[in-house]
PDB file of N, CA and C in Angstrom:
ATOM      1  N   UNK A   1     161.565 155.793  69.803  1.00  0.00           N
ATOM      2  CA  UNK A   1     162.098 154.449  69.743  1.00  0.00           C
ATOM      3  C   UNK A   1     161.151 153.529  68.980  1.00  0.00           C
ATOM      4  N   UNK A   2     159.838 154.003  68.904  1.00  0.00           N
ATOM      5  CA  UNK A   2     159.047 152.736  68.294  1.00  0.00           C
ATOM      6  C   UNK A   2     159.007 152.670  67.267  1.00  0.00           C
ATOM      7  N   UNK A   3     159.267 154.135  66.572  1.00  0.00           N
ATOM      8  CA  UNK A   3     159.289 154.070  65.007  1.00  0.00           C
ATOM      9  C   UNK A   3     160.348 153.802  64.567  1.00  0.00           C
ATOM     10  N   UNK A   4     161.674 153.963  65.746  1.00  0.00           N
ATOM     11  CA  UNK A   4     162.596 152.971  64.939  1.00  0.00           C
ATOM     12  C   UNK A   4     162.562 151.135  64.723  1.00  0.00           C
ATOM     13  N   UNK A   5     162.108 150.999  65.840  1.00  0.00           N
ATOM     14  CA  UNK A   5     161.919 149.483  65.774  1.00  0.00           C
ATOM     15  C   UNK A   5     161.078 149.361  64.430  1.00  0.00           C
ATOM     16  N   UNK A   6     159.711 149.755  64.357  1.00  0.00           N
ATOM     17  CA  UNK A   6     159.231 149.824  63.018  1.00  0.00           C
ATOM     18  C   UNK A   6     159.604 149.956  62.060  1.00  0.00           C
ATOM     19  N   UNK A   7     160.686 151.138  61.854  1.00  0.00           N
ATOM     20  CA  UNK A   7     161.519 150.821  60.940  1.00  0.00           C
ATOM     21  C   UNK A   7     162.048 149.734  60.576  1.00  0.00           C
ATOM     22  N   UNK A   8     163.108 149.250  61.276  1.00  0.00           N
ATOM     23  CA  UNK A   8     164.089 148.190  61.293  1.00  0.00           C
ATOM     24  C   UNK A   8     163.393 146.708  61.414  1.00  0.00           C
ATOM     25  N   UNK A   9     162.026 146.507  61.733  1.00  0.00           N
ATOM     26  CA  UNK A   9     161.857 145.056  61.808  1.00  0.00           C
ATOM     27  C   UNK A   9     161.249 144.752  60.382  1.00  0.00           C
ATOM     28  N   UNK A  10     160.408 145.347  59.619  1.00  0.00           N
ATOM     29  CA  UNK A  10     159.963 144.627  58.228  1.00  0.00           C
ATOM     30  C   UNK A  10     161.270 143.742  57.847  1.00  0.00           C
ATOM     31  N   UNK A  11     162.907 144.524  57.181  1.00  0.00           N
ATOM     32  CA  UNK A  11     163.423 143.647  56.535  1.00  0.00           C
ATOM     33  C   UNK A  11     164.408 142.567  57.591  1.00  0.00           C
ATOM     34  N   UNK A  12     164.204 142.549  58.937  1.00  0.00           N
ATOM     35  CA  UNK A  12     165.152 141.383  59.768  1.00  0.00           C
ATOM     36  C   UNK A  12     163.676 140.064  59.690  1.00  0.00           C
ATOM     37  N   UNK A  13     162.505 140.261  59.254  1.00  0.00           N
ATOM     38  CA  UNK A  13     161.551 139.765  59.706  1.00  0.00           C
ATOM     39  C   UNK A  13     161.737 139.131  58.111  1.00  0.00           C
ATOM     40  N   UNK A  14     162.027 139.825  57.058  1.00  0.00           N
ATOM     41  CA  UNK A  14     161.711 139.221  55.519  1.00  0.00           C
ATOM     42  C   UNK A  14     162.712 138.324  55.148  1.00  0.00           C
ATOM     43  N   UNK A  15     164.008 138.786  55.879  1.00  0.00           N
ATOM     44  CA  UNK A  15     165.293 138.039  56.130  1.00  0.00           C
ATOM     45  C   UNK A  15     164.859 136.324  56.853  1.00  0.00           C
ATOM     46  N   UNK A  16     164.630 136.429  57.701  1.00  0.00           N
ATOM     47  CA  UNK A  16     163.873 135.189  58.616  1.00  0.00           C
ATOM     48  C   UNK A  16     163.458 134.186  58.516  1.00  0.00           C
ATOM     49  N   UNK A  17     161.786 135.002  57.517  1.00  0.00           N
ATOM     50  CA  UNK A  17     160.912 134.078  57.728  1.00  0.00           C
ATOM     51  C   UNK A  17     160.802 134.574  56.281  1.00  0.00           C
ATOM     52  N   UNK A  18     159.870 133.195  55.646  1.00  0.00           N
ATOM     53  CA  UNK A  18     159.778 132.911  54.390  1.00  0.00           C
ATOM     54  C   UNK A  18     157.793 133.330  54.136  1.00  0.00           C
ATOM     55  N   UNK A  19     157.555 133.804  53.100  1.00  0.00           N
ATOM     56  CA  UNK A  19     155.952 133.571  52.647  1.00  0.00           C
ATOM     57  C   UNK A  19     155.358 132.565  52.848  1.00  0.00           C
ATOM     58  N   UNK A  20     155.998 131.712  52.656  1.00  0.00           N
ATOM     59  CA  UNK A  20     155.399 130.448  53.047  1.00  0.00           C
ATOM     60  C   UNK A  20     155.142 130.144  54.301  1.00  0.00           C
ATOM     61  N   UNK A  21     155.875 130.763  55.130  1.00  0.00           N
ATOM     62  CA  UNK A  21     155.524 130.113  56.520  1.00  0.00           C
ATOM     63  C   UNK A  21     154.907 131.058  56.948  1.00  0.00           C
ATOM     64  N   UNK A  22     154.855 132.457  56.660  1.00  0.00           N
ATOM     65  CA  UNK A  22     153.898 133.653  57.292  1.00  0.00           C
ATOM     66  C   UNK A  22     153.431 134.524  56.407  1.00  0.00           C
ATOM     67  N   UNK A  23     153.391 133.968  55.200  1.00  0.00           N
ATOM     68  CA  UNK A  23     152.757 134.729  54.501  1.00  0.00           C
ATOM     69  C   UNK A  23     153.450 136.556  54.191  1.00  0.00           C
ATOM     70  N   UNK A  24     152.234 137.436  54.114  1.00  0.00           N
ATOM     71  CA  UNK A  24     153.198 138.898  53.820  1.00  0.00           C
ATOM     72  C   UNK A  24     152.982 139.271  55.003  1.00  0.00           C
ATOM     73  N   UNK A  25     153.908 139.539  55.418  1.00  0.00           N
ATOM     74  CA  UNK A  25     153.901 140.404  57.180  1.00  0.00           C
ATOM     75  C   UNK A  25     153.711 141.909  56.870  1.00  0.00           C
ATOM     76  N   UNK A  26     153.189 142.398  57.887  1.00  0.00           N
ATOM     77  CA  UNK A  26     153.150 143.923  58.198  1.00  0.00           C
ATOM     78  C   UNK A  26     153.391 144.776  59.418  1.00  0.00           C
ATOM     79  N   UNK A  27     154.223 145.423  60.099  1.00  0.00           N
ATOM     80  CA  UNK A  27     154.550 145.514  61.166  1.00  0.00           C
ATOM     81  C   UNK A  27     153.121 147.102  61.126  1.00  0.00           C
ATOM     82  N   UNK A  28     151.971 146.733  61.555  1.00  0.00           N
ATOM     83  CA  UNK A  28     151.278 148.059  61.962  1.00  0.00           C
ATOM     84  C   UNK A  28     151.437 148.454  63.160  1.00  0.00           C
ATOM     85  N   UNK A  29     152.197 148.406  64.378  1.00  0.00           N
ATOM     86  CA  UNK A  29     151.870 149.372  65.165  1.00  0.00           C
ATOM     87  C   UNK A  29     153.144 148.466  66.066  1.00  0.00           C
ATOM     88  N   UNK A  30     153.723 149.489  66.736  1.00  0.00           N
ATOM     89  CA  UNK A  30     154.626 149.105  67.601  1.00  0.00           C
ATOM     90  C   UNK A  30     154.351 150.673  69.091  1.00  0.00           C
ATOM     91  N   UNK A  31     154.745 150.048  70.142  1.00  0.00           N
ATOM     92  CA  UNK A  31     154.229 150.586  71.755  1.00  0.00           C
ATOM     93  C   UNK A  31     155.711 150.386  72.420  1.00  0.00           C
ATOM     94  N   UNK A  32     156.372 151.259  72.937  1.00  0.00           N
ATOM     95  CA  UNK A  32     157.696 150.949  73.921  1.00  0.00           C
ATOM     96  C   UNK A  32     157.068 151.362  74.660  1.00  0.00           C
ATOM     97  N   UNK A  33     157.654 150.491  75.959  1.00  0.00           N
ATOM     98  CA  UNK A  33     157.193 151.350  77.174  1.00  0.00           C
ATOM     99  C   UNK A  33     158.690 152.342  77.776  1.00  0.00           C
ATOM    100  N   UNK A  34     157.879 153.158  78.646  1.00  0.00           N
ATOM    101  CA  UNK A  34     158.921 154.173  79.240  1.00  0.00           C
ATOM    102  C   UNK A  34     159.742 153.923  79.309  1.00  0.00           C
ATOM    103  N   UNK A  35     160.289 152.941  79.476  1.00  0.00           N
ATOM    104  CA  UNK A  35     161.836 152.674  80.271  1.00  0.00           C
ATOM    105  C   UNK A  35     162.546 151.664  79.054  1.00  0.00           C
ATOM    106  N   UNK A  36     162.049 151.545  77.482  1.00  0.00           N
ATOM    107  CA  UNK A  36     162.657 150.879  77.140  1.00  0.00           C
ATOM    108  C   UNK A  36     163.051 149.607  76.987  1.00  0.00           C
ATOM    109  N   UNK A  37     161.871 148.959  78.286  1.00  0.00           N
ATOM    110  CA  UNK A  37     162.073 147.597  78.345  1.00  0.00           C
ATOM    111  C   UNK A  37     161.554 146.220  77.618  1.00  0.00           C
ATOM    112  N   UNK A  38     160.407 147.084  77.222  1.00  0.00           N
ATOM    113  CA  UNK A  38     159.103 145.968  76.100  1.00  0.00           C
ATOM    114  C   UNK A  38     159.001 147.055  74.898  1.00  0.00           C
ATOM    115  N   UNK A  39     159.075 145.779  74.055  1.00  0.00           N
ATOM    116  CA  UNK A  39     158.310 146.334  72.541  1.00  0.00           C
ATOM    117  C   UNK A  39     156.697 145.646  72.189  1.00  0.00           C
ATOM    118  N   UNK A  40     156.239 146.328  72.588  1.00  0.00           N
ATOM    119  CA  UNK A  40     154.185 145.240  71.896  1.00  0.00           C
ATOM    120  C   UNK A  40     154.729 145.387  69.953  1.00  0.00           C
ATOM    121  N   UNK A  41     154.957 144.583  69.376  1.00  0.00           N
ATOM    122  CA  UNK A  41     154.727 144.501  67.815  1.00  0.00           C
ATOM    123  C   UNK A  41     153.709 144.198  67.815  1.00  0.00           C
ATOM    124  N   UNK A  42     152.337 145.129  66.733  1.00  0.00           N
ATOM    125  CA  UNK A  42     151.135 144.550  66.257  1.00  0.00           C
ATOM    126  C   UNK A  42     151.514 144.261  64.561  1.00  0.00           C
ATOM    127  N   UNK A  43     151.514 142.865  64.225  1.00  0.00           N
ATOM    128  CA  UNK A  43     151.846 142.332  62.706  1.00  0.00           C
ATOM    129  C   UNK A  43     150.130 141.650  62.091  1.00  0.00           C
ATOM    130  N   UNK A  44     150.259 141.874  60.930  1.00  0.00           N
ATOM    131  CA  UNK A  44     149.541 142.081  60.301  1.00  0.00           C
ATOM    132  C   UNK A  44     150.128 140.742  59.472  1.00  0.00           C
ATOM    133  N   UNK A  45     148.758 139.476  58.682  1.00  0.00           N
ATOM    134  CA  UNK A  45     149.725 138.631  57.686  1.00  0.00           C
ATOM    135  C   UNK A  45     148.381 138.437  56.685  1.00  0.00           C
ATOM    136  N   UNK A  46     149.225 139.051  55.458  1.00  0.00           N
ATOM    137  CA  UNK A  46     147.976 138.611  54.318  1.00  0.00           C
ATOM    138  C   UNK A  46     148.689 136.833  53.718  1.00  0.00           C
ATOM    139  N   UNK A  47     147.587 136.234  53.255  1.00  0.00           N
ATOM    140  CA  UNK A  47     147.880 134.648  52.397  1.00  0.00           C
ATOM    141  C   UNK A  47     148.734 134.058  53.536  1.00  0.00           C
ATOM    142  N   UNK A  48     148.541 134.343  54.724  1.00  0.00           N
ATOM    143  CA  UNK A  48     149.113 133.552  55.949  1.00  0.00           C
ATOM    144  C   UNK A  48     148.557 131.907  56.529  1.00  0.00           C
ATOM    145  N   UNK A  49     149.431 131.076  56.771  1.00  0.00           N
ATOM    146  CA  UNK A  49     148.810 129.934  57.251  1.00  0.00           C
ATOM    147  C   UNK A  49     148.401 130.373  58.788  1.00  0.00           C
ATOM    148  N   UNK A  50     147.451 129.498  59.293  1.00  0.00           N
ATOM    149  CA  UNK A  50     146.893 129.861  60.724  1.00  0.00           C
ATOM    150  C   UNK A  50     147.435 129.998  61.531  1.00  0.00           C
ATOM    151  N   UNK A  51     149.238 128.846  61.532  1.00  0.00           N
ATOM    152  CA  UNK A  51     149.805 129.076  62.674  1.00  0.00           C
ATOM    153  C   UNK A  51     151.344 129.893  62.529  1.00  0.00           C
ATOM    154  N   UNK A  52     150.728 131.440  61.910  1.00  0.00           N
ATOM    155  CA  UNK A  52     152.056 132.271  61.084  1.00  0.00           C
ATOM    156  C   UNK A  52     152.552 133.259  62.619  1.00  0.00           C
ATOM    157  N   UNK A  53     151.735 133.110  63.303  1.00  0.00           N
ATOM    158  CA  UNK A  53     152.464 134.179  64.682  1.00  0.00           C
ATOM    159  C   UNK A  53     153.392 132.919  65.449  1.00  0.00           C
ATOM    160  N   UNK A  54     153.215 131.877  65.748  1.00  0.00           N
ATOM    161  CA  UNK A  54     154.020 130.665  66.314  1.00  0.00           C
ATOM    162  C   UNK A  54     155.164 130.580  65.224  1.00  0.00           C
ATOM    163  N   UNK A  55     155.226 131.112  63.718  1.00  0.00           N
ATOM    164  CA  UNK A  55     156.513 130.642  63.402  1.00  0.00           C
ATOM    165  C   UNK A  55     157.620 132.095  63.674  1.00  0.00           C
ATOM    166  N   UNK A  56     157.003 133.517  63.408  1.00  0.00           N
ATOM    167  CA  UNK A  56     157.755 134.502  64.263  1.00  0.00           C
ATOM    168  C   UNK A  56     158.294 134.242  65.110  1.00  0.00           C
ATOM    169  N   UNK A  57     156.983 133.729  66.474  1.00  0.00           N
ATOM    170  CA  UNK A  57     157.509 133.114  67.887  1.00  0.00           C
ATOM    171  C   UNK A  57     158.895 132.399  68.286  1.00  0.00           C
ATOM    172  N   UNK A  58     159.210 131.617  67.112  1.00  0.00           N
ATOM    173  CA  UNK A  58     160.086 130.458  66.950  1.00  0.00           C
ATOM    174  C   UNK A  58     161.175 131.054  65.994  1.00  0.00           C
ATOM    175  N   UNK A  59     161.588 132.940  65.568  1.00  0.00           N
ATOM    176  CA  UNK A  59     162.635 132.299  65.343  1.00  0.00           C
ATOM    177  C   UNK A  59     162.732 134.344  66.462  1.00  0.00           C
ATOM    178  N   UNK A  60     162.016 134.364  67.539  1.00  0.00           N
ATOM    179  CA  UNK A  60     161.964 135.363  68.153  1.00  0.00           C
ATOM    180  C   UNK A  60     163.836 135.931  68.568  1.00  0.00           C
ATOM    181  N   UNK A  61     164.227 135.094  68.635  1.00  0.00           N
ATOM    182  CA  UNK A  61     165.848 135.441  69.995  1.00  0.00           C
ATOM    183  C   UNK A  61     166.361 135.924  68.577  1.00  0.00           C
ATOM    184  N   UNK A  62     166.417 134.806  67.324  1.00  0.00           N
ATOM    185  CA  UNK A  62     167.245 136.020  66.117  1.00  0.00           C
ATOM    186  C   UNK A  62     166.742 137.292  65.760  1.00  0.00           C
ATOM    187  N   UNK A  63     165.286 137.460  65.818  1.00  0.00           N
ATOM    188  CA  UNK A  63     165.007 138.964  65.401  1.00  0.00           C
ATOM    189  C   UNK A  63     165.635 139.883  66.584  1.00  0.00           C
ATOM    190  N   UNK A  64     165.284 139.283  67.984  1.00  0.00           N
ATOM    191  CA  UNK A  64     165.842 140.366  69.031  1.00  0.00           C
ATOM    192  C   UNK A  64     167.501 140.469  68.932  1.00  0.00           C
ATOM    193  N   UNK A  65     168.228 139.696  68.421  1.00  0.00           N
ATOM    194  CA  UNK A  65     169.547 139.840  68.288  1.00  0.00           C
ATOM    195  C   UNK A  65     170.094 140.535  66.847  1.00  0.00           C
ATOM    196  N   UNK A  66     168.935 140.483  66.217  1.00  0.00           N
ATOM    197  CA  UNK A  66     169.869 141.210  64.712  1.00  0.00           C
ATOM    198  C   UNK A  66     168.558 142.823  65.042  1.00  0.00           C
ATOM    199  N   UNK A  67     167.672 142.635  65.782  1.00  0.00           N
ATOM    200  CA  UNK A  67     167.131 144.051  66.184  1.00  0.00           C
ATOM    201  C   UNK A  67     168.509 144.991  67.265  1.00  0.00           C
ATOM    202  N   UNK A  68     168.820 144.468  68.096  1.00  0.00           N
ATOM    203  CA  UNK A  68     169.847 145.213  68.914  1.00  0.00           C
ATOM    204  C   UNK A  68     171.030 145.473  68.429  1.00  0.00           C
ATOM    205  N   UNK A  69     171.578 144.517  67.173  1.00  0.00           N
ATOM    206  CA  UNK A  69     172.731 144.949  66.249  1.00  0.00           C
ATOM    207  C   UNK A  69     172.521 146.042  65.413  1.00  0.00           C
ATOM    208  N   UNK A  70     171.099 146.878  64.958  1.00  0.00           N
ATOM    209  CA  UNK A  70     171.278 147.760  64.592  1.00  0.00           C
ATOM    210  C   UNK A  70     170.661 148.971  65.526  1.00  0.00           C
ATOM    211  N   UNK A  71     169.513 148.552  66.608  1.00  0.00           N
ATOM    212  CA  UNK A  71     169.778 149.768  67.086  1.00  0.00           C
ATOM    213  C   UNK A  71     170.073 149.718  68.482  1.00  0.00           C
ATOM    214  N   UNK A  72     170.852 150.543  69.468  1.00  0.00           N
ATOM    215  CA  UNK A  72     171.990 150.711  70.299  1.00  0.00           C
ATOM    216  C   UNK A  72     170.949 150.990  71.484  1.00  0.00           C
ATOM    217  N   UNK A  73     171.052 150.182  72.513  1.00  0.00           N
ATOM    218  CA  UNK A  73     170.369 150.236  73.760  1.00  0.00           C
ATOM    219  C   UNK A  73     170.513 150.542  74.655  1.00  0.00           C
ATOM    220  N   UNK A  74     170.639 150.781  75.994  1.00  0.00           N
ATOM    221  CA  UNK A  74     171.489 150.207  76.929  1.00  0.00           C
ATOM    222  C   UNK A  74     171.525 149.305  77.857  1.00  0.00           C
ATOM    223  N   UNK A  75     169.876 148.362  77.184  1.00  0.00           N
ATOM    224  CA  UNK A  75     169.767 147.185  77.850  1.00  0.00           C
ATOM    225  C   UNK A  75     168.797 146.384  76.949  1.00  0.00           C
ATOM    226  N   UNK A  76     168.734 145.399  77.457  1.00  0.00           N
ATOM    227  CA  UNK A  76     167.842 144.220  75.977  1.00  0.00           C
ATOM    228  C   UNK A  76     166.866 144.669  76.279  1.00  0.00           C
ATOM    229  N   UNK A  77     165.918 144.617  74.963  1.00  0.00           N
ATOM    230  CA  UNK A  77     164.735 144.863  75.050  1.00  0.00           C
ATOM    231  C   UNK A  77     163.997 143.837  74.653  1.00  0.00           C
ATOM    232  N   UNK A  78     162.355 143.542  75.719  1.00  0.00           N
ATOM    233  CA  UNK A  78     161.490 142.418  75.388  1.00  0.00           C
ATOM    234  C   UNK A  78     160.517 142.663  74.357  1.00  0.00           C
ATOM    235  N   UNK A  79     160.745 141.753  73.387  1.00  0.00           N
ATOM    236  CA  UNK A  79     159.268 141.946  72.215  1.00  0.00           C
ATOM    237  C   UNK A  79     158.317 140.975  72.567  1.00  0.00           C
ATOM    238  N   UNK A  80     157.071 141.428  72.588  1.00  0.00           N
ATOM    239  CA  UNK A  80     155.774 140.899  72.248  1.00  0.00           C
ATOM    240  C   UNK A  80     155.062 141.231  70.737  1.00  0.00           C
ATOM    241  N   UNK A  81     155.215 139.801  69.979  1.00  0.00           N
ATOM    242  CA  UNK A  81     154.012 139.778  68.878  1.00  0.00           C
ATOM    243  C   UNK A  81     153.188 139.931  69.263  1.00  0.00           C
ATOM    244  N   UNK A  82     152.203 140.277  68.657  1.00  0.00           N
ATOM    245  CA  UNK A  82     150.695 140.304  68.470  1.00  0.00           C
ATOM    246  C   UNK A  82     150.078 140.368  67.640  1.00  0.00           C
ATOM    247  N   UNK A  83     149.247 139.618  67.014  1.00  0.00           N
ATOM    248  CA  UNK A  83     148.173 139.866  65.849  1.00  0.00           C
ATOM    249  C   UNK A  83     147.188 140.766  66.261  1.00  0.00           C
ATOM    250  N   UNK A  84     147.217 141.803  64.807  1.00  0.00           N
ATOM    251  CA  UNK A  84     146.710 142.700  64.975  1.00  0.00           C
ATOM    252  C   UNK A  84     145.364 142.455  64.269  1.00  0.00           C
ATOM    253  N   UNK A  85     144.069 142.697  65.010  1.00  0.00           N
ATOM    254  CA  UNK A  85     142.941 142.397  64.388  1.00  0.00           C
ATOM    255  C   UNK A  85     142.239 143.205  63.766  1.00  0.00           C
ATOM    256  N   UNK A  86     142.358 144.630  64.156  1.00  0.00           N
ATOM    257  CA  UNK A  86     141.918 145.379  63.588  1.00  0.00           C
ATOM    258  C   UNK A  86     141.544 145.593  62.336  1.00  0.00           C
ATOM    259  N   UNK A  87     142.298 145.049  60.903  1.00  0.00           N
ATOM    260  CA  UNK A  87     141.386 144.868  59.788  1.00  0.00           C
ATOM    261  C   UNK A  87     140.390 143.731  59.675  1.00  0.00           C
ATOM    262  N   UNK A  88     140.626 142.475  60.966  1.00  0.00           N
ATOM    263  CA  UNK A  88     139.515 141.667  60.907  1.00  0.00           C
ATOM    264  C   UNK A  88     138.022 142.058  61.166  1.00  0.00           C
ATOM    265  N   UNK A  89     138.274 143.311  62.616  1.00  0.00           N
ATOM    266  CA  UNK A  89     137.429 143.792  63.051  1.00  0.00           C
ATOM    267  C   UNK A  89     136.564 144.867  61.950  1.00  0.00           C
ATOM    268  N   UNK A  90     137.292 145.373  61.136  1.00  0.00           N
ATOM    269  CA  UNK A  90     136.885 146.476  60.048  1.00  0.00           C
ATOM    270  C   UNK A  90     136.023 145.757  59.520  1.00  0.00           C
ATOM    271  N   UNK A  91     136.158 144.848  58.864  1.00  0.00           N
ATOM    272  CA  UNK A  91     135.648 143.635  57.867  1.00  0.00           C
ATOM    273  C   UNK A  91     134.450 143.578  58.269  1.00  0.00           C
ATOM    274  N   UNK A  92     134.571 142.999  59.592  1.00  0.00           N
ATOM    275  CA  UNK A  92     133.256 142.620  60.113  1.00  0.00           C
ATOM    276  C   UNK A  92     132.011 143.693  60.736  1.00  0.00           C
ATOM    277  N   UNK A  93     132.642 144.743  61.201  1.00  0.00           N
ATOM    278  CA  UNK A  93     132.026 145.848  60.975  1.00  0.00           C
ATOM    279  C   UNK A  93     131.013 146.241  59.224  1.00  0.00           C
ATOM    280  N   UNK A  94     132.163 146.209  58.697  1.00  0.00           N
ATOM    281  CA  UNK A  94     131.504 146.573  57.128  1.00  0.00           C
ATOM    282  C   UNK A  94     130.751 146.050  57.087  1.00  0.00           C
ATOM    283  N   UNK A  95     130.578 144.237  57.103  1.00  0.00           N
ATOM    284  CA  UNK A  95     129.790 143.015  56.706  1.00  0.00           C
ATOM    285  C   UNK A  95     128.230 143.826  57.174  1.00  0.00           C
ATOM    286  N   UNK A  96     128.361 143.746  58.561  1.00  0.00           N
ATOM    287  CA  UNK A  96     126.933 144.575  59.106  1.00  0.00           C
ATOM    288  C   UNK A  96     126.485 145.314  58.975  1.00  0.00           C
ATOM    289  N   UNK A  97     127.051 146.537  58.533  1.00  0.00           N
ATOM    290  CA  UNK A  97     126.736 147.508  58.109  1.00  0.00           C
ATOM    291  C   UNK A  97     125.971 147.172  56.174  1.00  0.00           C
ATOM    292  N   UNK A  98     125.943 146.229  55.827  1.00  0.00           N
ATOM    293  CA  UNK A  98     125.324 145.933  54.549  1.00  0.00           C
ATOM    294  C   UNK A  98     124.319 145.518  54.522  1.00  0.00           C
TER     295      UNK A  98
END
């Protein structure tokens, strides 16, 4: 299930939201839990303004409604964004390592 969500959210997300308001999104890592009930999205935003996870946030109920129009459930499922830090953390790793 997660790699379908992965699948399917880059273009409901490019549909959405504009560069301008979030810059280039990247869906790296998506987590269902057992039962289907939560999605964790970890997104990724290059040339992003600071407050690019609050504009996802804000248009959240259309992605979960054009997410369940394409894939078939048998009950709604909850998404959690999350910024994913992990290339921040890389970065800063490297930095020290110099």
């Amino acid at each position: 299930m997660a790699g379908v969500i992965a699948q399917e959210l880059p273009p409901i997300l490019q549909q959405l939201l504009t560069p301008n308001q979030v810059g280039m999104l990247t869906v790296t890592e998506v987590e269902v839990s057992g039962d289907c009930g939560l999605a964790e999205v970890w997104l990724d935003a290059l040339s992003a303004p600071a407050e690019w996870l609050k504009q996802v946030e804000k248009v959240k109920p259309k992605i979960l409604h054009l997410l369940l129009s394409k894939v078939k459930l048998r009950r709604e499922i909850e998404l959690r964004f999350k910024k994913d830090t992990g290339i921040d953390n890389a970065r800063v790793i490297s930095e020290k390592l110099k």
